[in-house]
Protein backbone atom coordinates (compact mmCIF):
# COMPACT_ATOMS: atom_id res chain seq x y z
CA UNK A 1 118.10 -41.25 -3.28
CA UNK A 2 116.82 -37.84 -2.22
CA UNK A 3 113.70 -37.40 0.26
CA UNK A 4 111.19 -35.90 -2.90
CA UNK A 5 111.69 -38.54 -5.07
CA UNK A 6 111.79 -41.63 -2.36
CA UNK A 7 108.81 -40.40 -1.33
CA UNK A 8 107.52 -40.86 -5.17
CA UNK A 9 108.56 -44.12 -5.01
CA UNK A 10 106.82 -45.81 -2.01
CA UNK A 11 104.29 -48.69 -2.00
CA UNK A 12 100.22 -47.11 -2.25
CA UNK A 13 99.45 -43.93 -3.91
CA UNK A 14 101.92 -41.40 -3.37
CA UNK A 15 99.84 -38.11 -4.04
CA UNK A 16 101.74 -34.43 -4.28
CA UNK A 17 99.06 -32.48 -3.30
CA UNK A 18 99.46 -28.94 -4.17
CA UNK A 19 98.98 -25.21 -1.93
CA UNK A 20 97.49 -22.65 -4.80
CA UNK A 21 95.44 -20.03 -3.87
CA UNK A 22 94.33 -19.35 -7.86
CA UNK A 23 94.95 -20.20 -11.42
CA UNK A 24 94.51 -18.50 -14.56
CA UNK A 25 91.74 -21.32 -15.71
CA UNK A 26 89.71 -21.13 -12.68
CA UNK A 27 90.27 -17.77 -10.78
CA UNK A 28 90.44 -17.43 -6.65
CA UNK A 29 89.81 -20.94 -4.87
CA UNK A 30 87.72 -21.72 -2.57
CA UNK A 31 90.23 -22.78 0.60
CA UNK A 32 92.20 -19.65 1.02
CA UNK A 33 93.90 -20.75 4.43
CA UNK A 34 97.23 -20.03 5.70
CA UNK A 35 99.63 -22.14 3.60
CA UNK A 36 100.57 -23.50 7.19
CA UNK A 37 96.90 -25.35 8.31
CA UNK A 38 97.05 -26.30 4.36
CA UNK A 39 100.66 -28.40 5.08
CA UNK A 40 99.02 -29.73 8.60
CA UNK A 41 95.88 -30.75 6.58
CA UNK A 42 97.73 -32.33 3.89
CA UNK A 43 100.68 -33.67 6.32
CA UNK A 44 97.87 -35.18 8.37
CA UNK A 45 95.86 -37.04 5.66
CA UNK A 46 98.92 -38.85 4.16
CA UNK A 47 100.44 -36.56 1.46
CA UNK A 48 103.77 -38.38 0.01
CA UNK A 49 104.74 -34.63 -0.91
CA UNK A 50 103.43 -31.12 -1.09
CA UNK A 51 104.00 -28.87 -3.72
CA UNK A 52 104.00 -24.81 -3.26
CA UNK A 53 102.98 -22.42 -5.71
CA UNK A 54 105.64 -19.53 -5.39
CA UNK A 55 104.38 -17.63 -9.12
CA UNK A 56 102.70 -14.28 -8.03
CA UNK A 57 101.76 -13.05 -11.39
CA UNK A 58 99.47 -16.36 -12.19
CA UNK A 59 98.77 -17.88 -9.19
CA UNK A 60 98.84 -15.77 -6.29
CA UNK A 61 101.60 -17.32 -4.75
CA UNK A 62 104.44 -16.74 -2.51
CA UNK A 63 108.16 -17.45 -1.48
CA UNK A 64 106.60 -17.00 1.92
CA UNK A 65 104.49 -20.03 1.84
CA UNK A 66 107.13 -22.29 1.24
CA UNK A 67 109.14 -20.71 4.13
CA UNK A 68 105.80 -21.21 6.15
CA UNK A 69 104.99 -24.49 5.00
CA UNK A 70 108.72 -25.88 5.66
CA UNK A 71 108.53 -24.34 9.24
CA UNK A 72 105.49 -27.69 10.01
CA UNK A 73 106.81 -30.19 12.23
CA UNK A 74 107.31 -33.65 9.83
CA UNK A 75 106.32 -31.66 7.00
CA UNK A 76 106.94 -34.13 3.70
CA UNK A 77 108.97 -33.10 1.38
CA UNK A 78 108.66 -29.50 -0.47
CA UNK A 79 108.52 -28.59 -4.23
CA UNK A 80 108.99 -25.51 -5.37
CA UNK A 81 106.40 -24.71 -8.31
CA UNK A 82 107.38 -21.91 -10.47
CA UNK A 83 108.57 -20.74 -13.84
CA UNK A 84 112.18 -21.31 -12.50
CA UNK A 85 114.58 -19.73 -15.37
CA UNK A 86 117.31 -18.65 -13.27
CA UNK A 87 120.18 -20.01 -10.35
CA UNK A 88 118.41 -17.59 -7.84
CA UNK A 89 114.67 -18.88 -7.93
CA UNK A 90 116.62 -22.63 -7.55
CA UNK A 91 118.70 -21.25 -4.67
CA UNK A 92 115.70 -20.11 -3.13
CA UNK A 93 113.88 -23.37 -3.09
CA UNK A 94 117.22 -24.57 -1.73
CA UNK A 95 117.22 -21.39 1.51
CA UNK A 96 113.52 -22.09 2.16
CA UNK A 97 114.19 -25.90 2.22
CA UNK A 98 112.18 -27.39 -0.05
CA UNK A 99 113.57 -30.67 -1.23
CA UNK A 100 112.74 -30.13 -5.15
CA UNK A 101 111.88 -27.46 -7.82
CA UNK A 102 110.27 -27.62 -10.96
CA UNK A 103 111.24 -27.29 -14.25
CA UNK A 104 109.38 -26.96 -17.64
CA UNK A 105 110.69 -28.07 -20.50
CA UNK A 106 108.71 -25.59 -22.81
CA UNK A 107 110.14 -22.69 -21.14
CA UNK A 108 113.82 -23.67 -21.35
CA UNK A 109 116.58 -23.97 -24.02
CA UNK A 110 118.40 -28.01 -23.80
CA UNK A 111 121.49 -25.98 -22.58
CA UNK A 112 119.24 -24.29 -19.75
CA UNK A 113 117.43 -27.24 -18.74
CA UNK A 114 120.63 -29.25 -17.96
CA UNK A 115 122.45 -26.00 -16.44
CA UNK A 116 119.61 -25.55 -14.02
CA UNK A 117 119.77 -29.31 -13.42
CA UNK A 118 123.32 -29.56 -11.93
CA UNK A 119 122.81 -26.35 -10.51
CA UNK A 120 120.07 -28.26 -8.26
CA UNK A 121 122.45 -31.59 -8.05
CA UNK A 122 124.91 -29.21 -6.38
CA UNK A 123 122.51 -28.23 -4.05
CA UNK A 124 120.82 -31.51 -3.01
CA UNK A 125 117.87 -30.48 -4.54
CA UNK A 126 115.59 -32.86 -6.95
CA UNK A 127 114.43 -31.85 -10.52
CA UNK A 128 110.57 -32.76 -11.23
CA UNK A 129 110.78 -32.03 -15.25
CA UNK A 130 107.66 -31.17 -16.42
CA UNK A 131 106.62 -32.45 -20.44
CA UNK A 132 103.30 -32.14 -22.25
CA UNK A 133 104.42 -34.02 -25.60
CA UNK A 134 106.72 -36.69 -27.77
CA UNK A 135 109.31 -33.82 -28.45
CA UNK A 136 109.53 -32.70 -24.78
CA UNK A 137 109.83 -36.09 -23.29
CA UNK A 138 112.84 -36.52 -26.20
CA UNK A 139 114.53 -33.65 -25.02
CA UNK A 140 113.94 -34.29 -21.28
CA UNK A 141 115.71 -38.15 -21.97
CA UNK A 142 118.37 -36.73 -23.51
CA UNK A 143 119.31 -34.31 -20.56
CA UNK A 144 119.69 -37.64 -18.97
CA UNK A 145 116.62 -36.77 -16.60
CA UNK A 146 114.73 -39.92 -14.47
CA UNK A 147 111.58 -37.66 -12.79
CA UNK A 148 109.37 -37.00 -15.49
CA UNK A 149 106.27 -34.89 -14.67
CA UNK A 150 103.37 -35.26 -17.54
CA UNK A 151 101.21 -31.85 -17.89
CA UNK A 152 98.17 -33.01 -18.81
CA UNK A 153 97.01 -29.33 -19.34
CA UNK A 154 98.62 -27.62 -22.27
CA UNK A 155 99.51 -24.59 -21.03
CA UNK A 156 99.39 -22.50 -24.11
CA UNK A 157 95.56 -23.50 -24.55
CA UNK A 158 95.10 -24.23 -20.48
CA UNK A 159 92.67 -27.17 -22.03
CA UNK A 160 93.52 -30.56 -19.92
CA UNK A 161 93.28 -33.98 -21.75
CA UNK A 162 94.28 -36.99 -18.94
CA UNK A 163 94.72 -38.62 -22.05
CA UNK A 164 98.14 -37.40 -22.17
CA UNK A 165 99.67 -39.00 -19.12
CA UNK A 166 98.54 -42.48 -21.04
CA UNK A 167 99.89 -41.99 -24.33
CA UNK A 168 103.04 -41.17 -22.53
CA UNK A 169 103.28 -44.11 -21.01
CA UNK A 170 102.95 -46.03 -24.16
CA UNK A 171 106.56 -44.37 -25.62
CA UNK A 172 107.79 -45.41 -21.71
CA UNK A 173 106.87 -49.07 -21.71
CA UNK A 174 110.00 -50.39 -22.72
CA UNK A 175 111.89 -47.56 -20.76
CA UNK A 176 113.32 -48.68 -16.81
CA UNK A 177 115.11 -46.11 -14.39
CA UNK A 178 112.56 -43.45 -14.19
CA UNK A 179 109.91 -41.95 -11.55
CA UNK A 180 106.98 -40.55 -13.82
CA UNK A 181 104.35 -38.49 -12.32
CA UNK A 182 101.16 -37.40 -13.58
CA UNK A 183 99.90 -33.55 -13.40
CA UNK A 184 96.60 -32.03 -13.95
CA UNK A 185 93.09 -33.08 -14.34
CA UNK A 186 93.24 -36.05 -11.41
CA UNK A 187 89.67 -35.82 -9.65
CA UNK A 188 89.12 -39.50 -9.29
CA UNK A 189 89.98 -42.65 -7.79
CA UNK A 190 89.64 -44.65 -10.99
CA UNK A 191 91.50 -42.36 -12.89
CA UNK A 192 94.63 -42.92 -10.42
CA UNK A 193 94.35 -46.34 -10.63
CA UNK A 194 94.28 -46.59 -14.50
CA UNK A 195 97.58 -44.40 -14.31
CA UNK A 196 99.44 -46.48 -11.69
CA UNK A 197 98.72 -49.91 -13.59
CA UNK A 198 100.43 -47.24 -16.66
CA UNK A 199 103.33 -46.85 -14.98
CA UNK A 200 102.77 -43.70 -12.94
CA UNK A 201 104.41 -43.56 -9.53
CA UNK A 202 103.42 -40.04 -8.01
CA UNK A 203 100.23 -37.76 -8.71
CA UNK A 204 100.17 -33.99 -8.38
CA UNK A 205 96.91 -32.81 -7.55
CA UNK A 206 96.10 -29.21 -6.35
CA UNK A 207 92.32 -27.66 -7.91
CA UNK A 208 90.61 -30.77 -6.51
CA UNK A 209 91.81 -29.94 -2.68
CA UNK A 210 92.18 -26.45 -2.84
CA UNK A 211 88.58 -26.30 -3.98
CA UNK A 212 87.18 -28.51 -1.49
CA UNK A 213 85.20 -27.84 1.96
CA UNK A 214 87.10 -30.75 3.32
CA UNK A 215 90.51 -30.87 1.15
CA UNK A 216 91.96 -33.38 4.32
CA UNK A 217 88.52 -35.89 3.31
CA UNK A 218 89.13 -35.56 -0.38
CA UNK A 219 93.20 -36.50 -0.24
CA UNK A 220 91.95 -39.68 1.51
CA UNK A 221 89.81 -40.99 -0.89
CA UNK A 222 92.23 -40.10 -3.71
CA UNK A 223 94.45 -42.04 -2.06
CA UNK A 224 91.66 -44.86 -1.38
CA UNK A 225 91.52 -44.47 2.36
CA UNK A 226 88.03 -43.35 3.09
């Protein structure tokens, strides 16, 4: 098992909390620290994983903060978050050692989706696959993929239902052999809790932190150790 997704599937909530300096639904953030003392802060508090926004054009990010936040002593393991379409963007989550890359299954054809995949096998790399629906969970299944990320923001409207990571899990009940993880929308304890007794194993949380005055304080209590 790779180090991303064993580190999904510890015991306690295993939280991917997330470096993004802005998003098209809520603008600049309010913790715009180098993505370095963002990787100590989350290393420090207990992050399972980190994930690094590398898109420029939508969310200010950078290649270079992956390369920076990799560089952290016993930094967790690094995803690469981006519109990844090609062999190079997965090769370069591969140079600046991350440990897994994302891919969307709205953006990519079925033959795509399962080229990029083995592309990333070949390269030791993990494969969060990210779904928002019925149909996109189908196709995901059928690429044989077991780490299923659940948007709960539909990115063609940007509006964010958590109700989608639960009705989800209802098609997945009778399903074994996969690592689900729950995006968007996570602010609360409660809510975390609901989704683990679901089925949910990891959490990717990013607006919640990155808009905090104490993201270290708030990554605790998500992860019920305040």
């Amino acid at each position: 098992m790779s180090r991303f997704k064993d580190a999904l599937t510890k015991p306690g909530t295993n939280i991917i909390a997330e470096i993004k300096y802005s998003s098209p639904s809520h603008g600049p953030f309010a913790c715009q620290r180098p993505a370095a003392d963002v990787t100590r802060i989350y290393r420090d508090h207990g992050a399972a994983a980190i994930s690094v926004l590398t898109d420029e054009e939508r969310f200010n990010g950078k290649l270079e903060y992956l390369r920076k936040a990799s560089e952290i002593e016993d930094c967790p393991p690094l995803l690469r978050k981006d519109f990844i379409r090609t062999h190079e963007q997965v090769k370069e989550a591969a140079d600046n050692r991350a440990s897994a890359f994302l891919l969307i299954v709205r953006d990519l054809s079925p033959g795509l989706l399962n080229d990029l995949l083995h592309y990333g096998e070949d390269r030791n790399l993990d494969a969060l696959v990210e779904i928002h629906d019925p149909f996109e969970l189908e196709t995901a299944m059928a690429q044989g993929v077991r780490l299923i990320g659940v948007n709960n923001r539909d990115l063609r409207t940007l509006e964010v239902k958590v109700n989608t990571s639960f009705e989800i899990a209802k098609l997945m009940e009778k399903e074994t052999g996969y690592t689900m993880v729950a995006e968007s929308g996570i602010k609360e304890r409660s809510i975390i809790l609901e989704l683990q007794d679901a089925g949910y194993s990891g959490f990717l949380i990013g607006s919640v932190f990155m808009d905090s005055k104490d993201p270290g304080k708030k990554l605790l209590e998500l992860r019920g150790e305040s």
